[in-house]
Protein backbone atom coordinates (compact mmCIF):
# COMPACT_ATOMS: atom_id res chain seq x y z
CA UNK A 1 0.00 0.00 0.00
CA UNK A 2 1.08 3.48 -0.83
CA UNK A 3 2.29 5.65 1.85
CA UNK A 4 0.34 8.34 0.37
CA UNK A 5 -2.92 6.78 -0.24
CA UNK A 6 -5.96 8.14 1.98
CA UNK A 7 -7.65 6.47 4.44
CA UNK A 8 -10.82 6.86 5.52
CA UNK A 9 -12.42 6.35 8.86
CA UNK A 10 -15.53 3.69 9.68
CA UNK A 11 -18.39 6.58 9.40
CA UNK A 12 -16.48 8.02 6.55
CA UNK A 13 -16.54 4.29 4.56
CA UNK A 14 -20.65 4.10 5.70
CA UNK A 15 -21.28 7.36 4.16
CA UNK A 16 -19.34 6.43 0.34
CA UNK A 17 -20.44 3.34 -0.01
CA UNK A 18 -24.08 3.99 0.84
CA UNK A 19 -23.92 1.19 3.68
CA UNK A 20 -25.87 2.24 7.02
CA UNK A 21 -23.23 1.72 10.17
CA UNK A 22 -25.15 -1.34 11.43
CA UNK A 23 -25.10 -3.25 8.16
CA UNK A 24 -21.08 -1.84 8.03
CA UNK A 25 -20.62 -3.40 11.51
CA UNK A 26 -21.78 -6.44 10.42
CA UNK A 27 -19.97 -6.88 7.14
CA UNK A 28 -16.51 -6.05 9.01
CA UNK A 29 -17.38 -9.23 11.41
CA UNK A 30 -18.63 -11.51 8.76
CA UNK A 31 -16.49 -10.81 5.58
CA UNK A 32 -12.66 -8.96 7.17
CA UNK A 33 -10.75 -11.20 5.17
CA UNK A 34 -12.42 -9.25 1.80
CA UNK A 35 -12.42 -5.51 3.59
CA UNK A 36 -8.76 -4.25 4.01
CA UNK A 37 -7.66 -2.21 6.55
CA UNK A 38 -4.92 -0.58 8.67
CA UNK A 39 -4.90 -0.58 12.04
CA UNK A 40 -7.03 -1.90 14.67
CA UNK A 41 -9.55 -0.96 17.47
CA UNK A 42 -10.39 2.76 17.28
CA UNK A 43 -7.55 3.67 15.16
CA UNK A 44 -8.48 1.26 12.27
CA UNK A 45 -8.40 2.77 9.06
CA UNK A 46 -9.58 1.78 5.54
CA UNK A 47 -8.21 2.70 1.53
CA UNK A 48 -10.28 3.65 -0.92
CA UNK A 49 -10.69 -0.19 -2.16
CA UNK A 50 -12.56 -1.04 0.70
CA UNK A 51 -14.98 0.88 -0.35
CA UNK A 52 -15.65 -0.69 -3.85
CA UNK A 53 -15.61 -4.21 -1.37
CA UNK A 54 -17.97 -3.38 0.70
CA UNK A 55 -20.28 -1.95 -2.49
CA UNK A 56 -19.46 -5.50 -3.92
CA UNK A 57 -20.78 -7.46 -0.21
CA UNK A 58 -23.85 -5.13 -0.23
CA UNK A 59 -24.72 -5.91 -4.16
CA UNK A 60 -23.98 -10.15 -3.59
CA UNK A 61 -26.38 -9.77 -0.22
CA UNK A 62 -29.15 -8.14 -2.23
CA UNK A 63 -29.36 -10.84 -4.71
CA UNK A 64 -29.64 -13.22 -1.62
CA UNK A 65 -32.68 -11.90 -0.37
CA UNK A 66 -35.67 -14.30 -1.24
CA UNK A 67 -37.76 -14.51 1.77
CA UNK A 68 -41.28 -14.96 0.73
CA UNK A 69 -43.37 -12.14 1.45
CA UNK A 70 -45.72 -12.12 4.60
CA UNK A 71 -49.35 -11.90 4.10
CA UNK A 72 -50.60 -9.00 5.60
CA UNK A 73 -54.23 -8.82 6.74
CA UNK A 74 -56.28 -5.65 6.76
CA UNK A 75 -56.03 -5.45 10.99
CA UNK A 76 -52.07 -5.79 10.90
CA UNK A 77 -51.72 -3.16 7.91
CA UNK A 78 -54.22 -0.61 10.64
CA UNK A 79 -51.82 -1.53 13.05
CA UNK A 80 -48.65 -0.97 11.09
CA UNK A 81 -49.82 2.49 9.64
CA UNK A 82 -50.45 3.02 13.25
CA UNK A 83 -47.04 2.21 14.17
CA UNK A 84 -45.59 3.90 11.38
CA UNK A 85 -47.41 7.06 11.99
CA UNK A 86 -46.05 7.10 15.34
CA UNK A 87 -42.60 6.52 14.89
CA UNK A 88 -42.24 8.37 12.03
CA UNK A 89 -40.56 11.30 14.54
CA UNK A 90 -37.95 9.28 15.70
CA UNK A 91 -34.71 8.73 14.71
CA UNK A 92 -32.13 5.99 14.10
CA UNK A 93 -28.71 6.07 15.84
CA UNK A 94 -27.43 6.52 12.03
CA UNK A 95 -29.84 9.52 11.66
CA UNK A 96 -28.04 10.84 14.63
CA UNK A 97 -24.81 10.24 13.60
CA UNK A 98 -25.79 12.71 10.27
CA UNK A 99 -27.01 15.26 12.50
CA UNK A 100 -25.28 15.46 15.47
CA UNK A 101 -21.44 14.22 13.23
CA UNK A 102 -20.53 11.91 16.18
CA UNK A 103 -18.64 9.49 14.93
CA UNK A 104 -21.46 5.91 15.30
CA UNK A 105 -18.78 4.02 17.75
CA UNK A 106 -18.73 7.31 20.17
CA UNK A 107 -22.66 7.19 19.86
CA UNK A 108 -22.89 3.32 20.64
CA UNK A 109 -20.81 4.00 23.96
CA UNK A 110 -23.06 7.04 25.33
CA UNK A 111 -25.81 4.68 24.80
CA UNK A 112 -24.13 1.77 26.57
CA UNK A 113 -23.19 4.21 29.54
CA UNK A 114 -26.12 6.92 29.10
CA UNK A 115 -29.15 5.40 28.29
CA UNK A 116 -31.33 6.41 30.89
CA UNK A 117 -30.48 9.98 30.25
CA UNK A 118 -31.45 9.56 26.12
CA UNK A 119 -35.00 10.15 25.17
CA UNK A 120 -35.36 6.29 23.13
CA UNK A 121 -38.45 3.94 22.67
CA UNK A 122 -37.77 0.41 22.11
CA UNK A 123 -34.92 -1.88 22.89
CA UNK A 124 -31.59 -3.63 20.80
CA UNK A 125 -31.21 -3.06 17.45
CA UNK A 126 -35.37 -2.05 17.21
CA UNK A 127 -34.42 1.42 19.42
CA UNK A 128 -35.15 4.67 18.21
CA UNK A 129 -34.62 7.83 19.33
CA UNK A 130 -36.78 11.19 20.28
CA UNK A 131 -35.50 13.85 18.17
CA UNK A 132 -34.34 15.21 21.85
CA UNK A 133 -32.03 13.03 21.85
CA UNK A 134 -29.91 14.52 19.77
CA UNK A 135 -29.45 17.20 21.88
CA UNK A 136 -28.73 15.40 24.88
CA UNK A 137 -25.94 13.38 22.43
CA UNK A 138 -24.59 16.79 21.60
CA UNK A 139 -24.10 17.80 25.56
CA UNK A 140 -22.44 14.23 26.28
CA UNK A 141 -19.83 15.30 23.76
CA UNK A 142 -19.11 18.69 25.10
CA UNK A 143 -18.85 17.29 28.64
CA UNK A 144 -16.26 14.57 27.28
CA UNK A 145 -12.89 14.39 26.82
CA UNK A 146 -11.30 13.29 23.60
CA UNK A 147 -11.05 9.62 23.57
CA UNK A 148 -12.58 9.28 27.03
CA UNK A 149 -16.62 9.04 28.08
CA UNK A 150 -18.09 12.04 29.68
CA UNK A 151 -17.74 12.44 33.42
CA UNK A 152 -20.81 11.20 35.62
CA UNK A 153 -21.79 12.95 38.85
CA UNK A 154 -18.95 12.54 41.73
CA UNK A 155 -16.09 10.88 39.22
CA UNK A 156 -14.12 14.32 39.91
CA UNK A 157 -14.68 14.24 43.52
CA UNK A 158 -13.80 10.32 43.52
CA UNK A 159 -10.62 11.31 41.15
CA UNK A 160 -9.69 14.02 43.54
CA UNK A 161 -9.57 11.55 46.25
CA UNK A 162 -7.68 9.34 44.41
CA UNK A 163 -4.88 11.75 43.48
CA UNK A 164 -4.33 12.94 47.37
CA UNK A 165 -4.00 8.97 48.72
CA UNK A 166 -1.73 8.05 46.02
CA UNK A 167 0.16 11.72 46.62
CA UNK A 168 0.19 10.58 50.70
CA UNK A 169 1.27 6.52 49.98
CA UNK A 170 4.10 8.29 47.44
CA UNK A 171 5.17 10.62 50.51
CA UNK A 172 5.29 8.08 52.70
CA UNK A 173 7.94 5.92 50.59
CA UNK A 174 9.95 8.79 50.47
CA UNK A 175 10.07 8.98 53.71
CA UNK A 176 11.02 5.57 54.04
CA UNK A 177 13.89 5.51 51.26
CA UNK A 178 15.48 8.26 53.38
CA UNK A 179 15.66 6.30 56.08
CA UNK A 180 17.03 3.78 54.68
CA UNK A 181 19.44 5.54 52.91
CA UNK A 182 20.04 6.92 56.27
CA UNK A 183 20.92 3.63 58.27
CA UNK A 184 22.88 2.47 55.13
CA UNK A 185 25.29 5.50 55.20
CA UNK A 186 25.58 4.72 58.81
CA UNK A 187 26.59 0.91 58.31
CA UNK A 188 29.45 1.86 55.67
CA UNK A 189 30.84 4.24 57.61
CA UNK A 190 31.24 1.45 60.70
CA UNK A 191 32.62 -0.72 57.61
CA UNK A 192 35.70 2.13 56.95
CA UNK A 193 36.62 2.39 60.28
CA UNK A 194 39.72 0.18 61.18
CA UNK A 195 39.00 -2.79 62.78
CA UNK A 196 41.54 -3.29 65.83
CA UNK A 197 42.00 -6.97 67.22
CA UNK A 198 43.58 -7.46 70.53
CA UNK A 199 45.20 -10.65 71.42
CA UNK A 200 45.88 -11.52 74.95
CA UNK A 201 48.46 -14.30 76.48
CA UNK A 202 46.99 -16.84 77.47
């Protein structure tokens, strides 16, 4: 691979190749021999190839698709349009991604750690979001630092506390090196004096 050649991040690749994150996610797990990439974890980054790939993956899955259609009757279509009508307001956490341009793997871990502060209905990958929520997304990432998850109530207290025990334990092995350092000075200067032997008749 060229030195020079770009490289694009996750969010980046899901917005090219017209792939939403979820379906990304899932096409790293089940086909990473075919996607190439540098890096790993957070830092992973793919070419411009990996793009075409994944285009490739999402054309072979469509042709897969042959599930027989459901038969809807004329109570479960009331009820969809129902459901449909309702939840037409909320988001997905790709939609939010767009809006809010949070990368989707920062978004996943508010959730994770913040959920019961984000206006959702629903549960797993069927959870959608009150367009308040993007709001609240947008404050999590002002109150966090880069490349670590906002700060809940009391973690700067409980840091604070932290910092002044391990600042008193360091003290106290200071304290303690100096001493010994003290008692060793004290044994080699016994070791330089002469030694005198004295030898009496018997």
């Amino acid at each position: 691979m060229a030195k020079t050649e770009k490289l694009y991040t996750l969010t980046e690749v899901s917005k090219r190749a017209g792939v939403s994150m979820p379906t990304l996610q899932r096409y790293k797990k089940l086909f990473q021999d075919r996607i190439p990439s540098v890096g790993q974890g957070r830092r992973q980054r793919y070419p411009k190839r990996a793009i075409s790939e994944i285009r490739k993956i999402k054309t072979e899955n469509l042709k897969k698709r042959g599930r027989p259609r459901k038969v809807v009757t004329g109570a479960e279509s009331s009820a969809a349009g129902q459901r449909a009508s309702g939840s037409s307001r909320l988001l997905t956490l790709s939609e939010i991604c767009r809006r809010t341009r949070i990368s989707y793997p920062t978004l996943v871990r508010y959730v994770k750690l913040y959920i019961d502060q984000i206006p959702h209905v629903g549960e797993g990958r069927k959870r959608r979001f009150e367009p308040e929520a993007v709001a609240v997304f947008v404050e999590l990432r002002k109150n966090s630092k880069r490349g670590r998850p906002p700060s809940k109530p009391g973690a700067a207290s409980a840091r604070s506390a932290a910092d002044a025990s391990l600042a008193k334990r360091i003290r106290e092995l200071e304290r303690a090196q100096r001493e010994v350092s003290r008692q060793l000075e004290s044994v080699l200067s016994l070791l330089k004096k002469p030694v005198q032997v004295t030898i009496r008749p018997q």
